[in-house]
Protein backbone atom coordinates (compact mmCIF):
# COMPACT_ATOMS: atom_id res chain seq x y z
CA UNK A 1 133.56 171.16 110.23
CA UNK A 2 131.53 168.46 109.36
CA UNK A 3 132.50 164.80 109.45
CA UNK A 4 132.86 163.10 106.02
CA UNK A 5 130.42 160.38 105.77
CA UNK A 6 132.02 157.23 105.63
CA UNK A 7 131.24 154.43 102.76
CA UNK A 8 130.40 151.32 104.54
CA UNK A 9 132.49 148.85 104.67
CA UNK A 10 132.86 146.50 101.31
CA UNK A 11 132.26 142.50 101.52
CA UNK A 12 134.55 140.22 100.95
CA UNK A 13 135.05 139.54 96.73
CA UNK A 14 134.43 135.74 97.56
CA UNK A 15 131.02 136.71 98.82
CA UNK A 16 129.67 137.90 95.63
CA UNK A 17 128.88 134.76 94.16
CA UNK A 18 127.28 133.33 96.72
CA UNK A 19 123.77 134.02 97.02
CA UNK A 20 121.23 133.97 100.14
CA UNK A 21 119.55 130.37 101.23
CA UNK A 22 115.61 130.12 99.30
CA UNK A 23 114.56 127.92 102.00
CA UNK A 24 115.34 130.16 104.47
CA UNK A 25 113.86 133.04 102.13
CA UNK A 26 110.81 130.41 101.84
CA UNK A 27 110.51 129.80 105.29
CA UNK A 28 110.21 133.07 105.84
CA UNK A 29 107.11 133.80 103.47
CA UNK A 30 105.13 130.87 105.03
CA UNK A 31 105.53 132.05 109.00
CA UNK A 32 101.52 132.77 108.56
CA UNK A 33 99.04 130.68 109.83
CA UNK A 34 97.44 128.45 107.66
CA UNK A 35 100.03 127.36 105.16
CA UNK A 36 101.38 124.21 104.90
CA UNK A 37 104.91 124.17 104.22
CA UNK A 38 107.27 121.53 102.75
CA UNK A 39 109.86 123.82 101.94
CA UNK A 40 112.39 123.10 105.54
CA UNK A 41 113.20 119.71 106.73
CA UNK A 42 111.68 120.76 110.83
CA UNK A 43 111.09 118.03 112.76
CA UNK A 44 107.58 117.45 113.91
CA UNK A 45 107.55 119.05 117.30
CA UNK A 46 105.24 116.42 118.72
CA UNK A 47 108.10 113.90 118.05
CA UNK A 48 110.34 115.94 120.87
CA UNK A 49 111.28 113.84 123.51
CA UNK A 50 110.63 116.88 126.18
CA UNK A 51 110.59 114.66 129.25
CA UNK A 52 114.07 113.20 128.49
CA UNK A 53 115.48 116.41 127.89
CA UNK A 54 114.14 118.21 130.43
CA UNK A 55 115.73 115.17 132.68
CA UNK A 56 118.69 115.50 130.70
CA UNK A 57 119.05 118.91 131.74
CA UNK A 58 118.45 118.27 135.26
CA UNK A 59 120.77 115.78 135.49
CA UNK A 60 123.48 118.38 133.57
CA UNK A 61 122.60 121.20 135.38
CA UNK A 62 122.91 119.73 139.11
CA UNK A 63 124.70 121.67 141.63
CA UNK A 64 127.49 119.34 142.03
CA UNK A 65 128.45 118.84 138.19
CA UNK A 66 126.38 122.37 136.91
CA UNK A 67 129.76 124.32 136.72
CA UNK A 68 131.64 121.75 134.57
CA UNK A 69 129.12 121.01 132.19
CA UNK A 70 128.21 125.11 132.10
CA UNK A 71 132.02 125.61 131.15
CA UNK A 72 134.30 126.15 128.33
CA UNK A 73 135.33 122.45 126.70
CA UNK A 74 138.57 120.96 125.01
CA UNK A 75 137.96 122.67 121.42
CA UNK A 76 137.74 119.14 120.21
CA UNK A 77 135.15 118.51 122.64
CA UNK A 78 133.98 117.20 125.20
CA UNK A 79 135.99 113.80 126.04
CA UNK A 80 132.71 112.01 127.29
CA UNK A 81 130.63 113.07 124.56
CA UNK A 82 133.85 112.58 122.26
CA UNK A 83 134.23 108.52 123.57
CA UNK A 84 130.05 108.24 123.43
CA UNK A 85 130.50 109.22 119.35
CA UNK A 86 133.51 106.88 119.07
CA UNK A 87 131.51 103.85 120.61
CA UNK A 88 128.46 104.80 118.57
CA UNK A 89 130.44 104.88 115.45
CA UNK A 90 132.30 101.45 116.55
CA UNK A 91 129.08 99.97 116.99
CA UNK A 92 128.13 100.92 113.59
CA UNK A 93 131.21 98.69 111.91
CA UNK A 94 133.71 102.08 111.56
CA UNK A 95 136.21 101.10 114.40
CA UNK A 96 136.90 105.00 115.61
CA UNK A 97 138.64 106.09 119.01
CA UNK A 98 137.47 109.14 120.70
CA UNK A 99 140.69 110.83 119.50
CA UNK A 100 139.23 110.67 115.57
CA UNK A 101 136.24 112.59 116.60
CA UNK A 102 135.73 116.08 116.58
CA UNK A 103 132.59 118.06 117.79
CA UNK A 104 131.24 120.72 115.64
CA UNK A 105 127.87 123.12 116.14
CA UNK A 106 126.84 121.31 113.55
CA UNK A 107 127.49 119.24 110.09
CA UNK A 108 127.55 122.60 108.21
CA UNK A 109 130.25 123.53 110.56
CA UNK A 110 132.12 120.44 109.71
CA UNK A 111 131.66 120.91 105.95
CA UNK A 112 133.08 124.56 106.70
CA UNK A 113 135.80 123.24 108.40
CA UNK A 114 137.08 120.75 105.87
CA UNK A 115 136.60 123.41 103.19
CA UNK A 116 138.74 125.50 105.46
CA UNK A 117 141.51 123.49 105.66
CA UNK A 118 141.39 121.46 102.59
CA UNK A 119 140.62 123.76 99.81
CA UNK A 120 142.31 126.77 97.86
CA UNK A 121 140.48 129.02 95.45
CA UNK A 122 140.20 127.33 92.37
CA UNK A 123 140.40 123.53 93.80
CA UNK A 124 137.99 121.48 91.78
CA UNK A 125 135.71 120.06 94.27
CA UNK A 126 133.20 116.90 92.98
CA UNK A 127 129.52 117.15 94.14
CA UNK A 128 126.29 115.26 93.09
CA UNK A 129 123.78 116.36 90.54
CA UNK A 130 121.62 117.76 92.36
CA UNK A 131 123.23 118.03 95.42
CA UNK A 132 122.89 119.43 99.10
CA UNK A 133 121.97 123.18 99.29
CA UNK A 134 124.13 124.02 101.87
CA UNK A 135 127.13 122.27 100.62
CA UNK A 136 127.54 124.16 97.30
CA UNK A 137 126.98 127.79 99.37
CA UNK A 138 129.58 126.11 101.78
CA UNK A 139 132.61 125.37 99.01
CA UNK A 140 131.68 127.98 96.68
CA UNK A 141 132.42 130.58 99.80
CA UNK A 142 135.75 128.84 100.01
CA UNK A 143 136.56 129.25 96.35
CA UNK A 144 135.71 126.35 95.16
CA UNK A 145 135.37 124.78 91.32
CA UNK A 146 132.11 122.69 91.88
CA UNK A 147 132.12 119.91 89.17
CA UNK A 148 128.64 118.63 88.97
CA UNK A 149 128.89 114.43 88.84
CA UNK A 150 125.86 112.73 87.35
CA UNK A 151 123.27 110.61 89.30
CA UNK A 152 120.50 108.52 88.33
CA UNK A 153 117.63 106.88 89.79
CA UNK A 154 119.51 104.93 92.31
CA UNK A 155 122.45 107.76 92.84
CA UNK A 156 125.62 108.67 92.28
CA UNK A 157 127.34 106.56 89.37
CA UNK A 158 130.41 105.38 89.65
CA UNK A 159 131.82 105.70 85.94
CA UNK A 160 130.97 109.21 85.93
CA UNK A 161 133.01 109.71 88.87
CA UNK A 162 136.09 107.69 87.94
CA UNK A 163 135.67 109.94 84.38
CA UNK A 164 135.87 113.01 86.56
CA UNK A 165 138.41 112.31 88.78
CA UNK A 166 140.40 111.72 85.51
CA UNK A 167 139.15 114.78 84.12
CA UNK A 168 139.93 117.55 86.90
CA UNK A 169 141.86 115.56 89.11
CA UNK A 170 140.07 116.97 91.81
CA UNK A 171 140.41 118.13 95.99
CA UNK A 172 137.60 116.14 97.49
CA UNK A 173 134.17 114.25 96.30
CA UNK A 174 131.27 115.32 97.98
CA UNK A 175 128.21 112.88 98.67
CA UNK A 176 125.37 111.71 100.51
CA UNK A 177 124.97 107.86 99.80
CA UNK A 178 121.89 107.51 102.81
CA UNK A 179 118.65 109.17 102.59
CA UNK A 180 120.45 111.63 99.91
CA UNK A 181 119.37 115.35 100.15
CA UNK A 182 117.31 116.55 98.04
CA UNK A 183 116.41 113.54 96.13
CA UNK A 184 115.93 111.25 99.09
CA UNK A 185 118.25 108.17 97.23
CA UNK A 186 119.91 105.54 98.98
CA UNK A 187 123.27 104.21 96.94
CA UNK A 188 122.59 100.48 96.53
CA UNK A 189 125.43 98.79 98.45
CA UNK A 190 126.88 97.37 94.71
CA UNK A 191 127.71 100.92 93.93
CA UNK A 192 129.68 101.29 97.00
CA UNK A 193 132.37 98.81 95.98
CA UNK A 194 134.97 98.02 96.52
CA UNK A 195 134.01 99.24 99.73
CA UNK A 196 132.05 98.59 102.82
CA UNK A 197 128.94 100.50 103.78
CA UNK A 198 131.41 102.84 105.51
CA UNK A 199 134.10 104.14 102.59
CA UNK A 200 136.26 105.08 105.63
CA UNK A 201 136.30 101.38 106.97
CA UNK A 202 138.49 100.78 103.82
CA UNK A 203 142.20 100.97 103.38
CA UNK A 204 143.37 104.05 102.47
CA UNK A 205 139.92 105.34 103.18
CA UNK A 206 140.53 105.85 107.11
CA UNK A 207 142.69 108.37 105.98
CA UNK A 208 141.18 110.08 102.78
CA UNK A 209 137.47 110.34 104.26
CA UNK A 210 135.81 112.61 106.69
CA UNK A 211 132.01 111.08 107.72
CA UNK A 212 129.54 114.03 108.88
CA UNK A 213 126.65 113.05 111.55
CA UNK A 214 124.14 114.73 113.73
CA UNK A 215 121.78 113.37 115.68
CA UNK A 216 119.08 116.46 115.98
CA UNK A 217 116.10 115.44 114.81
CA UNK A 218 114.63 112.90 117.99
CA UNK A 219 116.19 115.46 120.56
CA UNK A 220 115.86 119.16 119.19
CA UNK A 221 117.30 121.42 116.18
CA UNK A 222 118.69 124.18 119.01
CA UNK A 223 120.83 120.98 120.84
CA UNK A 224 121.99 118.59 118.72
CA UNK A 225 125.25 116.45 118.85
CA UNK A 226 126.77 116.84 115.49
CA UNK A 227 130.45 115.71 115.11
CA UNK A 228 133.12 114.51 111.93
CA UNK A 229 135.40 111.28 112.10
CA UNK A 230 138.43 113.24 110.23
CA UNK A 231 142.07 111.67 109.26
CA UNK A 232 144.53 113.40 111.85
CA UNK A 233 145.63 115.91 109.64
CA UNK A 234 142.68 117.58 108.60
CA UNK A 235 141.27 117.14 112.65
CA UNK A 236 143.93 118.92 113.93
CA UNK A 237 144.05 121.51 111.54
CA UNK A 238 140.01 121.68 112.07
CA UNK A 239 140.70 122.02 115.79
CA UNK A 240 142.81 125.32 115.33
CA UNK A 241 140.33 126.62 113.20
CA UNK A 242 137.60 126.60 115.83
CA UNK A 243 137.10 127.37 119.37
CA UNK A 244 135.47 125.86 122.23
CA UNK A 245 132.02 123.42 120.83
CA UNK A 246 128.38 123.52 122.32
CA UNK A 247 127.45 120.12 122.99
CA UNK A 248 124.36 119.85 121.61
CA UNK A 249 117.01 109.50 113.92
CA UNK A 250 114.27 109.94 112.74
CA UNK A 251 111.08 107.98 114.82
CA UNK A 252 108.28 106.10 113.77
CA UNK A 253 106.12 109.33 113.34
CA UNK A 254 108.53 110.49 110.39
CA UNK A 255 107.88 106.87 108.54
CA UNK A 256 104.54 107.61 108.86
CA UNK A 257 105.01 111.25 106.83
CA UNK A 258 107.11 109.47 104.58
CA UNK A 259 105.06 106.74 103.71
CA UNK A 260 102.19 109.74 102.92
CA UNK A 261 103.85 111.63 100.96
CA UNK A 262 105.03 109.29 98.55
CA UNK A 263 101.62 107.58 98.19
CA UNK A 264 100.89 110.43 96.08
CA UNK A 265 103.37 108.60 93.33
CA UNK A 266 106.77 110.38 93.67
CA UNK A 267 109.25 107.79 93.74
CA UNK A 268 111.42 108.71 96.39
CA UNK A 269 111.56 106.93 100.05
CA UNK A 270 113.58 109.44 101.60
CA UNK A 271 113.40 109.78 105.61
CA UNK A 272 112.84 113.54 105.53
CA UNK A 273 111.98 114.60 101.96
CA UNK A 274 110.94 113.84 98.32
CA UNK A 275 112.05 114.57 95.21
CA UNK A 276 109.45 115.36 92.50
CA UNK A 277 109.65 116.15 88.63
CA UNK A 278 106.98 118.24 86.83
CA UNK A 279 105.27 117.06 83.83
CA UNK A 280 106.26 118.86 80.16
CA UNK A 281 109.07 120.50 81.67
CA UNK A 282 107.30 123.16 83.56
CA UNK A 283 109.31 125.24 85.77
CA UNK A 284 108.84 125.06 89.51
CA UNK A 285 110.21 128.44 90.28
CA UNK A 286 107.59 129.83 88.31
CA UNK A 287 104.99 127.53 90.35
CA UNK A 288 105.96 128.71 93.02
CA UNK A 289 104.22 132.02 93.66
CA UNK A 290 101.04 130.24 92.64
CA UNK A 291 101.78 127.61 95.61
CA UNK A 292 102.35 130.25 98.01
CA UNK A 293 98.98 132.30 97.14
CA UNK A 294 97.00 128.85 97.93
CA UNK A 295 98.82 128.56 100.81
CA UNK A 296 101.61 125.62 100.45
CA UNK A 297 105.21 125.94 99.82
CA UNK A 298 107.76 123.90 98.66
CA UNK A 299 111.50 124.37 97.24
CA UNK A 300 112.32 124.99 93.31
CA UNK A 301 115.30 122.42 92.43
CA UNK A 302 117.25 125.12 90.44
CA UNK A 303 119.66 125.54 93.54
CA UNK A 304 120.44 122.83 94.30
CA UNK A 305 122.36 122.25 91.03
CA UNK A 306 126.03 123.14 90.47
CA UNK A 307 125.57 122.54 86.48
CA UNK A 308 122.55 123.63 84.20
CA UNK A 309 119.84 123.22 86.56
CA UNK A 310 116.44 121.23 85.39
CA UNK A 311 114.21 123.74 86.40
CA UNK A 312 111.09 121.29 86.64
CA UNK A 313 112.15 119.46 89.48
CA UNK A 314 111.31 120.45 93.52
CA UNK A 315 111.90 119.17 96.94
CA UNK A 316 109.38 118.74 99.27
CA UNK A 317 110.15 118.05 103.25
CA UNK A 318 107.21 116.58 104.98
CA UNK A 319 108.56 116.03 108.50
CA UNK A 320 106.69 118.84 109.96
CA UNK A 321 103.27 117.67 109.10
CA UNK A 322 100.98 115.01 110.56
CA UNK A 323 99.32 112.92 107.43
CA UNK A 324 96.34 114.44 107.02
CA UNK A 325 98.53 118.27 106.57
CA UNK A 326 100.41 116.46 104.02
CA UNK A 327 97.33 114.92 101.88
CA UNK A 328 96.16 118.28 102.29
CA UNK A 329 99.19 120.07 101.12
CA UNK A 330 99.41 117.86 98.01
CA UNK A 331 95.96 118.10 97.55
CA UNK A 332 96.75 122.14 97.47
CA UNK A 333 99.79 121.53 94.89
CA UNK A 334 97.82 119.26 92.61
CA UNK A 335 95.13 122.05 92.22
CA UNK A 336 97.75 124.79 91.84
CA UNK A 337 99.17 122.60 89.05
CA UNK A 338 96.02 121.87 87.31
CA UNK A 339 95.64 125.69 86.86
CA UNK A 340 98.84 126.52 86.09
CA UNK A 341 98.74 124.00 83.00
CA UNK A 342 94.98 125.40 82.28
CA UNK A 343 96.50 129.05 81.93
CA UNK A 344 99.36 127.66 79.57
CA UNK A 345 96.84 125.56 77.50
């Protein structure tokens, strides 16, 4: 008799709101030669230091330490790396002992982590407006109520957030203050009081705040050193949830990008990216198949919004491109504009 066919098997409920990455769908279309691409934050691979790492690897991978480092690790970590973070940190003004820090494959793994153990389904979780990508696909998988908090030109504003702690009495407040992502803000230090540049550094903030770091971009995306400084609750819980870590800054070159790409007039002096707006409203969605037939790419802001999203805004990473690809690039955009308003008009 025949076998009955069987109905694959069904995802998860929690996975039905979440929808794929578009920079990864973006990055994707613009593999061709030719385009110029603002749509991922890469790292210019001229910027690799390869002759460190390749000593860096011959150093790790000598025959008379080869089989340590080539082994399984505490699942916190490595304890060297662990006390290197620490002193790093330390240095930094956030006294931290090698015991605060653990090691993740990355900051999104950290984020997944403290979504892991910190939130239930339903929590109401506070983010920025706009806000990191990644973040909102990260605590909308774990059932999160994202509660967009309003920014302005200099970031996230305090009132608003004191209103919506009062309002939804939420889990956890999300936010970048440095070099924010997408929008490329830097909180002015008067925001950040009562506390010091480091909100952990501050009474009952070395136990209510988990700082996220990874130093990838000087070294190399596939071997980075990305860790958390979590309060010992949440790190040991983090620890169970995770098994052994891979161990894994931006230079001069990426001021130079920067300093191109917002000569064209955005306002932004972010270290990897800048945030534009378009003029009368225009949507940057629908731009964006006209970009991509002339050969440049960038990402719509609509995702990057846990609230009503203002459809004319778009980010545009720049890291990858010497200046004269990013005039060009621009110079690609500002012509794909022009027509696009010609059409309407």
């Amino acid at each position: 008799m025949p076998v009955p066919r069987a109905d694959p098997p069904r995802a998860a409920a929690r996975l039905r709101e979440v929808g794929s990455s578009p920079v990864r769908e973006i990055l994707a279309l613009t593999a061709r030669p030719g385009v110029i691409s603002f749509a991922g934050g890469l790292p210019a691979p001229e910027l690799f230091d390869v002759t460190g790492l390749r000593e860096a690897y011959a150093r790790a991978l000598a025959d008379d330490v080869a089989g340590r480092h080539l082994q399984y690790s505490a699942t916190e970590g490595d304890p060297g790396l662990r006390e290197l973070i620490a002193a790093r940190l330390g240095a930094r003004g956030l006294p931290t002992a090698p015991t605060d820090v653990l090691v993740t494959a990355g900051s999104q793994q950290a984020l997944a982590l403290t979504a892991t153990v910190l939130v239930e389904p339903g929590d109401p979780v506070l983010v920025e407006e706009p806000s990191y990508l990644a973040v909102l696909q990260c605590f909308g998988l774990a059932g999160a109520r994202l509660v967009p908090v309003p920014c302005d030109d200099t970031g996230l504003i305090p009132e608003a957030v004191a209103q919506a702690v009062a309002d939804h009495a939420p889990k956890l407040l999300y936010t970048v203050p440095n070099f924010h992502n997408p929008t490329g803000r830097t909180l002015p230090l008067a925001r950040r009081r009562p506390s010091p540049p480091w909100p952990a550094s501050a009474g009952c903030g070395s136990s209510r705040t988990t700082p996220t770091a990874s130093c990838a971009t000087r070294a190399s995306r596939s071997r980075r050193s990305p860790a958390c400084r979590a309060p010992r609750t949440a790190r040991s819980r983090s620890g169970r949830c995770r098994r052994s870590p891979r161990p894994g800054c931006a230079s001069a070159g990426c001021a130079r990008r920067r300093r191109c790409a917002v000569s064209w007039s955005w306002p932004s002096r972010p270290p990897t990216c800048t945030w534009a707006c378009l003029p009368g409203g225009r949507d940057a969605t629908a731009l964006l198949g006209r970009a991509l037939a002339h050969d440049v790419a960038f990402v719509p802001g609509r995702p990057f919004f846990a609230g009503p999203a203002d459809r004319a805004t778009l980010r545009l990473s720049f890291t990858a491109h010497a200046p004269g690809e990013i005039a060009e690039g621009l110079r690609r955009l500002g012509r794909v504009g022009a027509a696009a308003q010609a059409s309407s008009s």
